[in-house]
PDB file of N, CA and C in Angstrom:
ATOM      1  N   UNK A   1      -9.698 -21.808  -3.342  1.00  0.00           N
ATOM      2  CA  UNK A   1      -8.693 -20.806  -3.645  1.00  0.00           C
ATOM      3  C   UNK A   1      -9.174 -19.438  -3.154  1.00  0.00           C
ATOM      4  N   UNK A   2      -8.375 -18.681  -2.548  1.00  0.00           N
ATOM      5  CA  UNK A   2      -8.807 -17.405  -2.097  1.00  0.00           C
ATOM      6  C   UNK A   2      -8.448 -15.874  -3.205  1.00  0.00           C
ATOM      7  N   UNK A   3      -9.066 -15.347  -2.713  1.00  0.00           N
ATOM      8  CA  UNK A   3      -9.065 -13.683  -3.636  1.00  0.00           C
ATOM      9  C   UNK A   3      -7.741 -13.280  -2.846  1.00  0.00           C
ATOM     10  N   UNK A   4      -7.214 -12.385  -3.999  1.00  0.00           N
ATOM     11  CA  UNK A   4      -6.052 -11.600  -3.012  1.00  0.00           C
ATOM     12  C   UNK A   4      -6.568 -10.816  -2.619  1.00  0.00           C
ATOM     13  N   UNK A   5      -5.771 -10.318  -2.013  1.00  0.00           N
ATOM     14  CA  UNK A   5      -5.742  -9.355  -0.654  1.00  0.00           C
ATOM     15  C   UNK A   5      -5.245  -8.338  -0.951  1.00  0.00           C
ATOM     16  N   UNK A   6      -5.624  -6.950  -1.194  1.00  0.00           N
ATOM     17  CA  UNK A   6      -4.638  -5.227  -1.849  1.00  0.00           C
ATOM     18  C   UNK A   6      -4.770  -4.660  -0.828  1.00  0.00           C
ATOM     19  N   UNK A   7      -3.304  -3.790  -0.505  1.00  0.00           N
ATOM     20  CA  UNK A   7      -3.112  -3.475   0.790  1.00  0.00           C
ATOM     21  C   UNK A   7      -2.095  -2.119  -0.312  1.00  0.00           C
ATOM     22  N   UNK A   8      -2.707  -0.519  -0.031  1.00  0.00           N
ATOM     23  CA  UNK A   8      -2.169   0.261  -0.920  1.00  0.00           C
ATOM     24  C   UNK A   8      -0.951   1.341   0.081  1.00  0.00           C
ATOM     25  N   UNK A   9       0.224   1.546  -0.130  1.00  0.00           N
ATOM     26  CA  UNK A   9       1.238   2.383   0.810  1.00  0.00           C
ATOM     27  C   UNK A   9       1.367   3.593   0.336  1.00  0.00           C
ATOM     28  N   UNK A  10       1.291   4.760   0.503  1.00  0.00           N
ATOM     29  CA  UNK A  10       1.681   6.380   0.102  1.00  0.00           C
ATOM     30  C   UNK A  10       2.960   6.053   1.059  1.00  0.00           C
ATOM     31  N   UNK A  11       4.440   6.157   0.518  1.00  0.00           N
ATOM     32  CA  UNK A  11       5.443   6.282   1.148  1.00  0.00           C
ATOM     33  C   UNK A  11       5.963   7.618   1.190  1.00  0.00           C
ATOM     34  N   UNK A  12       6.089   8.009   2.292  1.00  0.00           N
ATOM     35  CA  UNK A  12       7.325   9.508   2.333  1.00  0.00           C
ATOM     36  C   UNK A  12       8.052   8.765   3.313  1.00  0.00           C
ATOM     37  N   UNK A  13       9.286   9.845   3.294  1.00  0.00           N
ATOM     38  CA  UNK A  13      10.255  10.102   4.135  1.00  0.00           C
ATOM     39  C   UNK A  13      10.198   9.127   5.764  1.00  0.00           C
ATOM     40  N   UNK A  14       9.536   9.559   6.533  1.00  0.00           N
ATOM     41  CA  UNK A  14       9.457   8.847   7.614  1.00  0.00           C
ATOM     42  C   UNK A  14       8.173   8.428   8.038  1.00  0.00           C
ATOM     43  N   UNK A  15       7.446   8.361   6.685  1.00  0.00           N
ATOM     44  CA  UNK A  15       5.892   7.857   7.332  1.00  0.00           C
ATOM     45  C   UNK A  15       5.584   6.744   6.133  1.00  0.00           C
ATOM     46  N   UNK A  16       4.663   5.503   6.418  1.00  0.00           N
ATOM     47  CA  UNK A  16       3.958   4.904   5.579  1.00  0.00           C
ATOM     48  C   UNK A  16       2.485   5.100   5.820  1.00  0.00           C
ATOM     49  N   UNK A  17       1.642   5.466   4.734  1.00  0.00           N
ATOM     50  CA  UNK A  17       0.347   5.450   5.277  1.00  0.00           C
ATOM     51  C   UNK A  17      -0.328   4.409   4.167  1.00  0.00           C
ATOM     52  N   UNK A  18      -0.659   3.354   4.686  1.00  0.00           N
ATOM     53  CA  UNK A  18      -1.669   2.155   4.338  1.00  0.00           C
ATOM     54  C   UNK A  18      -2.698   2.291   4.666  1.00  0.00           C
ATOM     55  N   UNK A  19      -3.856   1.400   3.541  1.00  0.00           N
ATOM     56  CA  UNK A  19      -4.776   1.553   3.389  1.00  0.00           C
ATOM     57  C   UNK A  19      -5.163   0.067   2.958  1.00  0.00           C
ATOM     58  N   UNK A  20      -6.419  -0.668   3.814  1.00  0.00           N
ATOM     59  CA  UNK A  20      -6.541  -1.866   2.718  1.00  0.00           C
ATOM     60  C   UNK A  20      -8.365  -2.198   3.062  1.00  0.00           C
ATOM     61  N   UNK A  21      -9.034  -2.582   2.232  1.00  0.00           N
ATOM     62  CA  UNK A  21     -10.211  -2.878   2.263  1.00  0.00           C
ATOM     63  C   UNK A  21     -11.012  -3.858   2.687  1.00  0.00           C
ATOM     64  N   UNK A  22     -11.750  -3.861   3.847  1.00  0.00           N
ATOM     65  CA  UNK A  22     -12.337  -5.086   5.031  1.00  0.00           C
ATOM     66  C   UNK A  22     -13.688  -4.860   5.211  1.00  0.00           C
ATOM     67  N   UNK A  23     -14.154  -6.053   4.696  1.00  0.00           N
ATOM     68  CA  UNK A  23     -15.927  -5.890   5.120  1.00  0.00           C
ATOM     69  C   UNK A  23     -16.337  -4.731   4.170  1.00  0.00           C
ATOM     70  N   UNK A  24     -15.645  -4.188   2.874  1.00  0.00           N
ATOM     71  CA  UNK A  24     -16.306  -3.229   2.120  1.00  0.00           C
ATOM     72  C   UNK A  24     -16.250  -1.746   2.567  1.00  0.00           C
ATOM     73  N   UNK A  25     -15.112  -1.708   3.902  1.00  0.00           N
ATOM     74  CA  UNK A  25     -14.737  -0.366   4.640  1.00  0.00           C
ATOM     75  C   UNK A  25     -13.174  -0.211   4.120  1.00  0.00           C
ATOM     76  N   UNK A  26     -12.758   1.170   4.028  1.00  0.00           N
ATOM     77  CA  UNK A  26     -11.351   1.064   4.125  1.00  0.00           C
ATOM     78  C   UNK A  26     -11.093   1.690   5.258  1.00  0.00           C
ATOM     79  N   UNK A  27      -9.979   0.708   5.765  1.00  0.00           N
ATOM     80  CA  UNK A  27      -9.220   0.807   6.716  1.00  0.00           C
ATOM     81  C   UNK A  27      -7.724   1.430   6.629  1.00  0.00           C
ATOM     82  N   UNK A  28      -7.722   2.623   7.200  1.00  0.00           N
ATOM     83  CA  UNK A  28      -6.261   3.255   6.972  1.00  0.00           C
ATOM     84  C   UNK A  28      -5.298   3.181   8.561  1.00  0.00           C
ATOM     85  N   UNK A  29      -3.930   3.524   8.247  1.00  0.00           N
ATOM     86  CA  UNK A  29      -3.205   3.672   9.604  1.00  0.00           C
ATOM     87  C   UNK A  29      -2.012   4.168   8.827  1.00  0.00           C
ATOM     88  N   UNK A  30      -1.243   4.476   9.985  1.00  0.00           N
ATOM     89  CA  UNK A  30      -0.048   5.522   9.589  1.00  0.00           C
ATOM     90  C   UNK A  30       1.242   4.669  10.095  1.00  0.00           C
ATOM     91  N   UNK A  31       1.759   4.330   9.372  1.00  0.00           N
ATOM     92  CA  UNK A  31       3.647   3.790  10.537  1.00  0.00           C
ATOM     93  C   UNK A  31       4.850   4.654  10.139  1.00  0.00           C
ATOM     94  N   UNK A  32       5.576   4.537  10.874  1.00  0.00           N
ATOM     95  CA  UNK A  32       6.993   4.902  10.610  1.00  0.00           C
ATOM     96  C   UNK A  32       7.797   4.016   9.405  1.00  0.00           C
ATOM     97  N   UNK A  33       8.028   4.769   8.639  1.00  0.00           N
ATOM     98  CA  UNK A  33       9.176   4.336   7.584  1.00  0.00           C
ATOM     99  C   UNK A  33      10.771   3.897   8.308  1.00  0.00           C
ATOM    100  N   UNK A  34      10.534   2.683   8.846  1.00  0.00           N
ATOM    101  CA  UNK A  34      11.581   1.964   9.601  1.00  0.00           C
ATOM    102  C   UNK A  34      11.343   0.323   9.540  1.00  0.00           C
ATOM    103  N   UNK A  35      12.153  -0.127  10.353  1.00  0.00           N
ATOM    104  CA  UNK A  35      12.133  -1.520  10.110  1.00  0.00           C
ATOM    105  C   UNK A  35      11.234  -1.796  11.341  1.00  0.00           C
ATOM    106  N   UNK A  36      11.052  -1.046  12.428  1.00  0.00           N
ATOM    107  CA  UNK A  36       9.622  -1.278  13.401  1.00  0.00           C
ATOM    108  C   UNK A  36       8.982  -0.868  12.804  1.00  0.00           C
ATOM    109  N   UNK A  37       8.643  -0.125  11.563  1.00  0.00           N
ATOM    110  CA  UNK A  37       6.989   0.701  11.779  1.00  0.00           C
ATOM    111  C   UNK A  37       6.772  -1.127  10.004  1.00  0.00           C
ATOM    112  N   UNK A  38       7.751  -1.285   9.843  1.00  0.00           N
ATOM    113  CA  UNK A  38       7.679  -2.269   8.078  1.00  0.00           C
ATOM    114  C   UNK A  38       6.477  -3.525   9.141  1.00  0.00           C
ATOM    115  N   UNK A  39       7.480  -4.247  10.397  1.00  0.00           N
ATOM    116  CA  UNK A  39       6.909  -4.921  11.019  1.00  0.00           C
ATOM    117  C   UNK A  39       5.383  -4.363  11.621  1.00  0.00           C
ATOM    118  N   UNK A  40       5.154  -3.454  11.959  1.00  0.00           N
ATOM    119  CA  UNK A  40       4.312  -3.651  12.648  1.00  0.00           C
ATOM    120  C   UNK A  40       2.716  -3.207  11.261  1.00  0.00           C
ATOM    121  N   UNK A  41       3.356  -2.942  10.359  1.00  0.00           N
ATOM    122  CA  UNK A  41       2.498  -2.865   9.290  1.00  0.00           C
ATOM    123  C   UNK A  41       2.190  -3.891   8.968  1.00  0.00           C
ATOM    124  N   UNK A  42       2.874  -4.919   8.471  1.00  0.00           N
ATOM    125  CA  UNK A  42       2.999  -6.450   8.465  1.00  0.00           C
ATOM    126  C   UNK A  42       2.126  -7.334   9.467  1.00  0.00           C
ATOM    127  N   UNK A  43       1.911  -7.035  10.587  1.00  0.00           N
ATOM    128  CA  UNK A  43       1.320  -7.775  11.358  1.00  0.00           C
ATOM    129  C   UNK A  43      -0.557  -6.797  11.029  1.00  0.00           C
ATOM    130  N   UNK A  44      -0.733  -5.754  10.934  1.00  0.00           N
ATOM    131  CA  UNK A  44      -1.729  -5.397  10.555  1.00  0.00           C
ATOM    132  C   UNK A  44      -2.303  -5.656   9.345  1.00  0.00           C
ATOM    133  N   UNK A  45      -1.535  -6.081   8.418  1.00  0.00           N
ATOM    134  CA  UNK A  45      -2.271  -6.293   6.975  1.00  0.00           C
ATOM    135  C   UNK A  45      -2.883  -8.019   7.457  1.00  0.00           C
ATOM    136  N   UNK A  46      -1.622  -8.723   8.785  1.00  0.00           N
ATOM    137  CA  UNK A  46      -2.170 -10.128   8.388  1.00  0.00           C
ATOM    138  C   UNK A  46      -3.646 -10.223   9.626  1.00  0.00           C
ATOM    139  N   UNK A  47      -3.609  -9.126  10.439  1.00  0.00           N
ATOM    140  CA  UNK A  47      -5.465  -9.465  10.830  1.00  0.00           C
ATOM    141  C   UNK A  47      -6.248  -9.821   9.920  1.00  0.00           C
ATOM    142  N   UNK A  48      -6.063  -9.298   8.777  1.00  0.00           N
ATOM    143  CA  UNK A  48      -7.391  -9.551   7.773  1.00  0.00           C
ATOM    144  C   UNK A  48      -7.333 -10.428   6.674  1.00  0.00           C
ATOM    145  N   UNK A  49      -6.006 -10.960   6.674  1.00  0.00           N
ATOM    146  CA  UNK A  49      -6.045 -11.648   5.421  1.00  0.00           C
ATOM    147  C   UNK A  49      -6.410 -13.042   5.417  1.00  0.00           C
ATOM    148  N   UNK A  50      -6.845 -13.706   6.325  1.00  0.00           N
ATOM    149  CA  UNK A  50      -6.782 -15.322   6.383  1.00  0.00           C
ATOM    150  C   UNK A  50      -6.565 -16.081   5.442  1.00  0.00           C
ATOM    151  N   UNK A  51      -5.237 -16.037   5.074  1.00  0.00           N
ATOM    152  CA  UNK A  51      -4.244 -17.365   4.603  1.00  0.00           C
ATOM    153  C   UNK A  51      -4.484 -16.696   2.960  1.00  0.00           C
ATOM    154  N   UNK A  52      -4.623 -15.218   2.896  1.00  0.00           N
ATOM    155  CA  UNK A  52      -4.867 -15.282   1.464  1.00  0.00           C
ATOM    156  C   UNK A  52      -3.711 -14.235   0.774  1.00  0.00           C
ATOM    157  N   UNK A  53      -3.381 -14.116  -0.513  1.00  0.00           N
ATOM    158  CA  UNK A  53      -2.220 -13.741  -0.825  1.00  0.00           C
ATOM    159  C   UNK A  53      -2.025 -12.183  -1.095  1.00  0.00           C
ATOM    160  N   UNK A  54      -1.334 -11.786  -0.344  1.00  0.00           N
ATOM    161  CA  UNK A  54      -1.055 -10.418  -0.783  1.00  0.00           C
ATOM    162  C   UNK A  54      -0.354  -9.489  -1.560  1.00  0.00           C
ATOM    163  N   UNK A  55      -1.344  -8.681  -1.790  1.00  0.00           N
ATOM    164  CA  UNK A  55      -0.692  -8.030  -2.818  1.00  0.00           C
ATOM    165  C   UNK A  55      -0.284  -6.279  -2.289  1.00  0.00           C
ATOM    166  N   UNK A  56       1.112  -5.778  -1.929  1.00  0.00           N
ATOM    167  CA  UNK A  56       1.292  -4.533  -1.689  1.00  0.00           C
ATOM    168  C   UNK A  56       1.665  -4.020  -2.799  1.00  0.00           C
ATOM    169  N   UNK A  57       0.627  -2.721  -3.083  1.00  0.00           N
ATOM    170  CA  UNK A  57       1.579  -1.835  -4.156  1.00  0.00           C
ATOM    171  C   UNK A  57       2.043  -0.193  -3.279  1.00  0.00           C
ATOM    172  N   UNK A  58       2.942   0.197  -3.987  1.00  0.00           N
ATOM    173  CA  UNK A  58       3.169   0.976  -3.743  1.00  0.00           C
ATOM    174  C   UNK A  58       3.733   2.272  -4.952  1.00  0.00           C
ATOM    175  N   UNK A  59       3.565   3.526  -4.805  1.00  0.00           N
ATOM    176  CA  UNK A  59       4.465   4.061  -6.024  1.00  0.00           C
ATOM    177  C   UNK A  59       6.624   4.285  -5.348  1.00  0.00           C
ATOM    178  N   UNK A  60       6.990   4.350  -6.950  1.00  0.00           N
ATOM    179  CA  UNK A  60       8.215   4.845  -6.509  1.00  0.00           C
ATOM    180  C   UNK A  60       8.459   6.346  -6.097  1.00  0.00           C
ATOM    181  N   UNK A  61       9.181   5.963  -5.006  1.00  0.00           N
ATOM    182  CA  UNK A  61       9.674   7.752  -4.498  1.00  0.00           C
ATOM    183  C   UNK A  61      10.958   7.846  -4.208  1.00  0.00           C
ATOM    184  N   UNK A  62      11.704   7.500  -5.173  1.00  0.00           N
ATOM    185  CA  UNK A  62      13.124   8.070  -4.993  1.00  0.00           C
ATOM    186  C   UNK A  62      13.782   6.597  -4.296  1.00  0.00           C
ATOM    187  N   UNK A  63      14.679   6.924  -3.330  1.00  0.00           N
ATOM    188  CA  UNK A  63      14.560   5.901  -2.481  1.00  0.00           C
ATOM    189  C   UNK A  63      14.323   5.605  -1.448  1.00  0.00           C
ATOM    190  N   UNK A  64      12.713   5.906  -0.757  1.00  0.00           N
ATOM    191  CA  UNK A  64      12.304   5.826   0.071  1.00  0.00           C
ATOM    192  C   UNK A  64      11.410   4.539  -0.072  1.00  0.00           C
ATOM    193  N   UNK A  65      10.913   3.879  -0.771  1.00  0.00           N
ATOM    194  CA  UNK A  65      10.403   3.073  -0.800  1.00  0.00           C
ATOM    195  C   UNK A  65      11.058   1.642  -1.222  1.00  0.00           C
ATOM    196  N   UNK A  66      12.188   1.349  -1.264  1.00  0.00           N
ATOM    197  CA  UNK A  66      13.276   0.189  -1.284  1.00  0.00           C
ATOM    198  C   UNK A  66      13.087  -0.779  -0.363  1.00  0.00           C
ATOM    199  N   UNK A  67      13.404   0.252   0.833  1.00  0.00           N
ATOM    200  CA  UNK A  67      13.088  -0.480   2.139  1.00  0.00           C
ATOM    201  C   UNK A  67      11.865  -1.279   2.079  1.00  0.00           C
ATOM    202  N   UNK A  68      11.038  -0.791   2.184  1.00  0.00           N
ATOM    203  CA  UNK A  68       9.623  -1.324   2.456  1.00  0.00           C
ATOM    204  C   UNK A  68       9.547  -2.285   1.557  1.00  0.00           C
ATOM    205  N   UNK A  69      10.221  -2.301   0.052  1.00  0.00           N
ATOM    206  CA  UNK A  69       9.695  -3.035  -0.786  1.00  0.00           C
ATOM    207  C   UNK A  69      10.636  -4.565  -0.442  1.00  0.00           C
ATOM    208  N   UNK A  70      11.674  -4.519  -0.385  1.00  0.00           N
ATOM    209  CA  UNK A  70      12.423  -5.303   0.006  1.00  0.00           C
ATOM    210  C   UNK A  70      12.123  -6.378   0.950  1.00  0.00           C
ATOM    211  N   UNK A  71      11.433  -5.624   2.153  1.00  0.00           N
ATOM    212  CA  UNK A  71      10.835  -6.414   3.788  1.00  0.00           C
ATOM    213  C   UNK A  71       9.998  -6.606   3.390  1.00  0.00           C
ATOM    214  N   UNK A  72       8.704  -6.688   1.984  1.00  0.00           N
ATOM    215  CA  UNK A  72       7.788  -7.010   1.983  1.00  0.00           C
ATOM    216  C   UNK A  72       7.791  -8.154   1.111  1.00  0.00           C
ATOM    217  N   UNK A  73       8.653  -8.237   0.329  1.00  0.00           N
ATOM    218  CA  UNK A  73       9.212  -9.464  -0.609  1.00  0.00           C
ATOM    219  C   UNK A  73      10.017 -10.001   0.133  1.00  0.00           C
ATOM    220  N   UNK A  74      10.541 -10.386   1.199  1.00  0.00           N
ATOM    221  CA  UNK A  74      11.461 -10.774   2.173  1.00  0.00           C
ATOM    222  C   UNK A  74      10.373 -12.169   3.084  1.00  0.00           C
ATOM    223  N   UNK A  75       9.220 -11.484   2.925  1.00  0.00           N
ATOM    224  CA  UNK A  75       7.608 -11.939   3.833  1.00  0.00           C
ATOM    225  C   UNK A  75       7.409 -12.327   2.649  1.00  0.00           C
ATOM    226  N   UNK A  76       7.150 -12.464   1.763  1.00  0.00           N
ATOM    227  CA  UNK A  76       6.396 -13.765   1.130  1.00  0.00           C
ATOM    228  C   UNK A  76       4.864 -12.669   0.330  1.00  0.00           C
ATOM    229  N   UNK A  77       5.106 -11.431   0.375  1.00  0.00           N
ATOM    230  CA  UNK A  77       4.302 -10.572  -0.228  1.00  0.00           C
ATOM    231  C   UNK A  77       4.257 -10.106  -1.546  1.00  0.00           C
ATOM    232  N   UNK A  78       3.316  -9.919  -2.504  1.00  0.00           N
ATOM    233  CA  UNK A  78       3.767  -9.790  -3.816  1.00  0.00           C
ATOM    234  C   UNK A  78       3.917  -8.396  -3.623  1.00  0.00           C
ATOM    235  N   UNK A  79       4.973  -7.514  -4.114  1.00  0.00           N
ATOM    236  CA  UNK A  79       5.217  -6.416  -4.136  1.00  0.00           C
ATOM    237  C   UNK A  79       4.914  -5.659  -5.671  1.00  0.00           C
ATOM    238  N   UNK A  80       4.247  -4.591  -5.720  1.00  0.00           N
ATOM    239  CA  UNK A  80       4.079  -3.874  -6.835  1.00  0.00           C
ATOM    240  C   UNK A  80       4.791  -2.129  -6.590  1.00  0.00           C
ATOM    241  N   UNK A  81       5.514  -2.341  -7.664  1.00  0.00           N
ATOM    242  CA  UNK A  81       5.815  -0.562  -7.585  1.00  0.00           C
ATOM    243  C   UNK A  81       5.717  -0.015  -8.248  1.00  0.00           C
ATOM    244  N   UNK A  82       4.756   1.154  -8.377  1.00  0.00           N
ATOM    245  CA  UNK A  82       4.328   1.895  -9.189  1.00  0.00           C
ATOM    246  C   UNK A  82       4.715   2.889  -9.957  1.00  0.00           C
ATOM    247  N   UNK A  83       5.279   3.450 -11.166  1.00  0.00           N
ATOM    248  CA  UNK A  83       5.421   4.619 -11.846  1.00  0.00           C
ATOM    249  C   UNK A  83       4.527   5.652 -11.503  1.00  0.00           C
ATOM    250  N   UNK A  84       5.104   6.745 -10.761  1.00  0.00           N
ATOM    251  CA  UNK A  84       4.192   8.358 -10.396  1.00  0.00           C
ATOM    252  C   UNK A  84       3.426   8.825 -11.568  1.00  0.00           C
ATOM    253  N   UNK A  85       4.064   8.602 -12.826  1.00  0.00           N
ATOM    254  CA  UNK A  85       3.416   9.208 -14.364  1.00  0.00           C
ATOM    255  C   UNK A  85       2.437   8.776 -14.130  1.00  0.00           C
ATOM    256  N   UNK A  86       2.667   7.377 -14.314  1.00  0.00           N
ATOM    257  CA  UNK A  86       1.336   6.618 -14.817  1.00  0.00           C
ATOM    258  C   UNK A  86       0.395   6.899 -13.890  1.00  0.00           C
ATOM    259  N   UNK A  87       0.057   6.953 -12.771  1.00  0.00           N
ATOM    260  CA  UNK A  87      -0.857   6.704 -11.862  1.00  0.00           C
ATOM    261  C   UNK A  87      -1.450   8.161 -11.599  1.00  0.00           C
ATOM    262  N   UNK A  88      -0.336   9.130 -11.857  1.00  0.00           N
ATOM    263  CA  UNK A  88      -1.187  10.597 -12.355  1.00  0.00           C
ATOM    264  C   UNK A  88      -2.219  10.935 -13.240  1.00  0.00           C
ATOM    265  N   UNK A  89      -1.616  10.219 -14.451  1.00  0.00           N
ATOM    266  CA  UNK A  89      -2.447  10.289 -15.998  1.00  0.00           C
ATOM    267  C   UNK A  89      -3.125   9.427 -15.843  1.00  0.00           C
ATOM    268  N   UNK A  90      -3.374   8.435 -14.858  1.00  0.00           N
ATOM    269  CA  UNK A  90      -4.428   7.699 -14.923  1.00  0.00           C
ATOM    270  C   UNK A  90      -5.612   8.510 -13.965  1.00  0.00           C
ATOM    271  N   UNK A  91      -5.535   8.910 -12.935  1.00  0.00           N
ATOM    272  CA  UNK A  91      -6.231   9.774 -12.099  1.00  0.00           C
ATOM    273  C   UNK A  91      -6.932  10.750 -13.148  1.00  0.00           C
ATOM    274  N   UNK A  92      -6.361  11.380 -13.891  1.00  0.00           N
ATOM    275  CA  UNK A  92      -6.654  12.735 -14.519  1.00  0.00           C
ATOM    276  C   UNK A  92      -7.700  11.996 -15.585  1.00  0.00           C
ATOM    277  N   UNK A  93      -7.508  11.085 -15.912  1.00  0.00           N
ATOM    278  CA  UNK A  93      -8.315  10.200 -17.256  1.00  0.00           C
ATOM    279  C   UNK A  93      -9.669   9.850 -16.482  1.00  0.00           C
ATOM    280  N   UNK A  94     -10.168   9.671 -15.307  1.00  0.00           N
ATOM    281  CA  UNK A  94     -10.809   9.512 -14.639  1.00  0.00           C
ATOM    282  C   UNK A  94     -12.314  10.772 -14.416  1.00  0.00           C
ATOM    283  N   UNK A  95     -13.609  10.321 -15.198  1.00  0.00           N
ATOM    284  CA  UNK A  95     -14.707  11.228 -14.894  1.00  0.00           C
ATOM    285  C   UNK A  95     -14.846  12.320 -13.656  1.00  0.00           C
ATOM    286  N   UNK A  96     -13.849  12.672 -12.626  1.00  0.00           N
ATOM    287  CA  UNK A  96     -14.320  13.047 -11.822  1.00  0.00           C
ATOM    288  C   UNK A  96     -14.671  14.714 -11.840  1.00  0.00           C
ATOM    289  N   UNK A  97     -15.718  15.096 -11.167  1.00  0.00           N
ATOM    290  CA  UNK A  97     -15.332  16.593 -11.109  1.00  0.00           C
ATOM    291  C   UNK A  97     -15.910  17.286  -9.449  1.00  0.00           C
ATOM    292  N   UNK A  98     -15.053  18.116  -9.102  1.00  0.00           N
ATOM    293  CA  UNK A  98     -15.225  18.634  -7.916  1.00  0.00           C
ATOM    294  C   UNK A  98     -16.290  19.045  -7.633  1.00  0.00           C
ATOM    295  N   UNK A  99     -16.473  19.119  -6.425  1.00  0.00           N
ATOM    296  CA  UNK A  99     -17.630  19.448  -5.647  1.00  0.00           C
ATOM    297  C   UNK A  99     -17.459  21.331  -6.079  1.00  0.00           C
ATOM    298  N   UNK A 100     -18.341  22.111  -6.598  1.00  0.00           N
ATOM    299  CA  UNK A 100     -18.240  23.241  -6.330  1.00  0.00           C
ATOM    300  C   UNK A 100     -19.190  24.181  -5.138  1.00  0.00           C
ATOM    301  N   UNK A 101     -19.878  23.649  -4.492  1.00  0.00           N
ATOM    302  CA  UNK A 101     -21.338  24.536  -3.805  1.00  0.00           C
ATOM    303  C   UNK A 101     -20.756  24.960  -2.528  1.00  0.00           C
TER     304      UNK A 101
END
């Protein structure tokens, strides 16, 4: 049985920018928020996945992210969509603190 596969989307307007993790590197790229840039994202998540199941999340943005979510559940992809709240207040809950020097 294989591990899934997380493949993360920041959707705006006319851009998708993905991100998914290979060999312990992340790998990012940018497409067009269209039905060429959905495909050709699609064929980049499957370089890396060998035969294993994916998982896209994404947050909601209005309705810019329908599309994408739709063509990705259309492919046989588990689709996740995210609440903006939550994933804010979860960030902020998070130890981090800026670099000041």
């Amino acid at each position: 049985m294989f591990t899934p596969f997380f493949v993360g989307v920041d959707v705006a307007k006319h851009t998708l920018e993905a991100c998914k993790l290979v060999d312990g590197k992340h790998r990012c790229r940018k497409f067009d928020n269209s039905p060429f840039g959905f495909r050709s994202l699609l064929n980049w998540i499957q370089e890396s996945t060998h035969e294993q199941p994916v998982h896209l999340a994404m947050e909601a943005t209005g309705r810019y992210h329908l599309a994408l979510a739709h063509f990705a559940w259309a492919n046989q992809l588990h689709v996740h969509v995210l609440n903006p709240q939550r994933l804010k207040h979860y960030a902020k809950s998070q130890p981090r603190r800026p670099k000041t020097d």
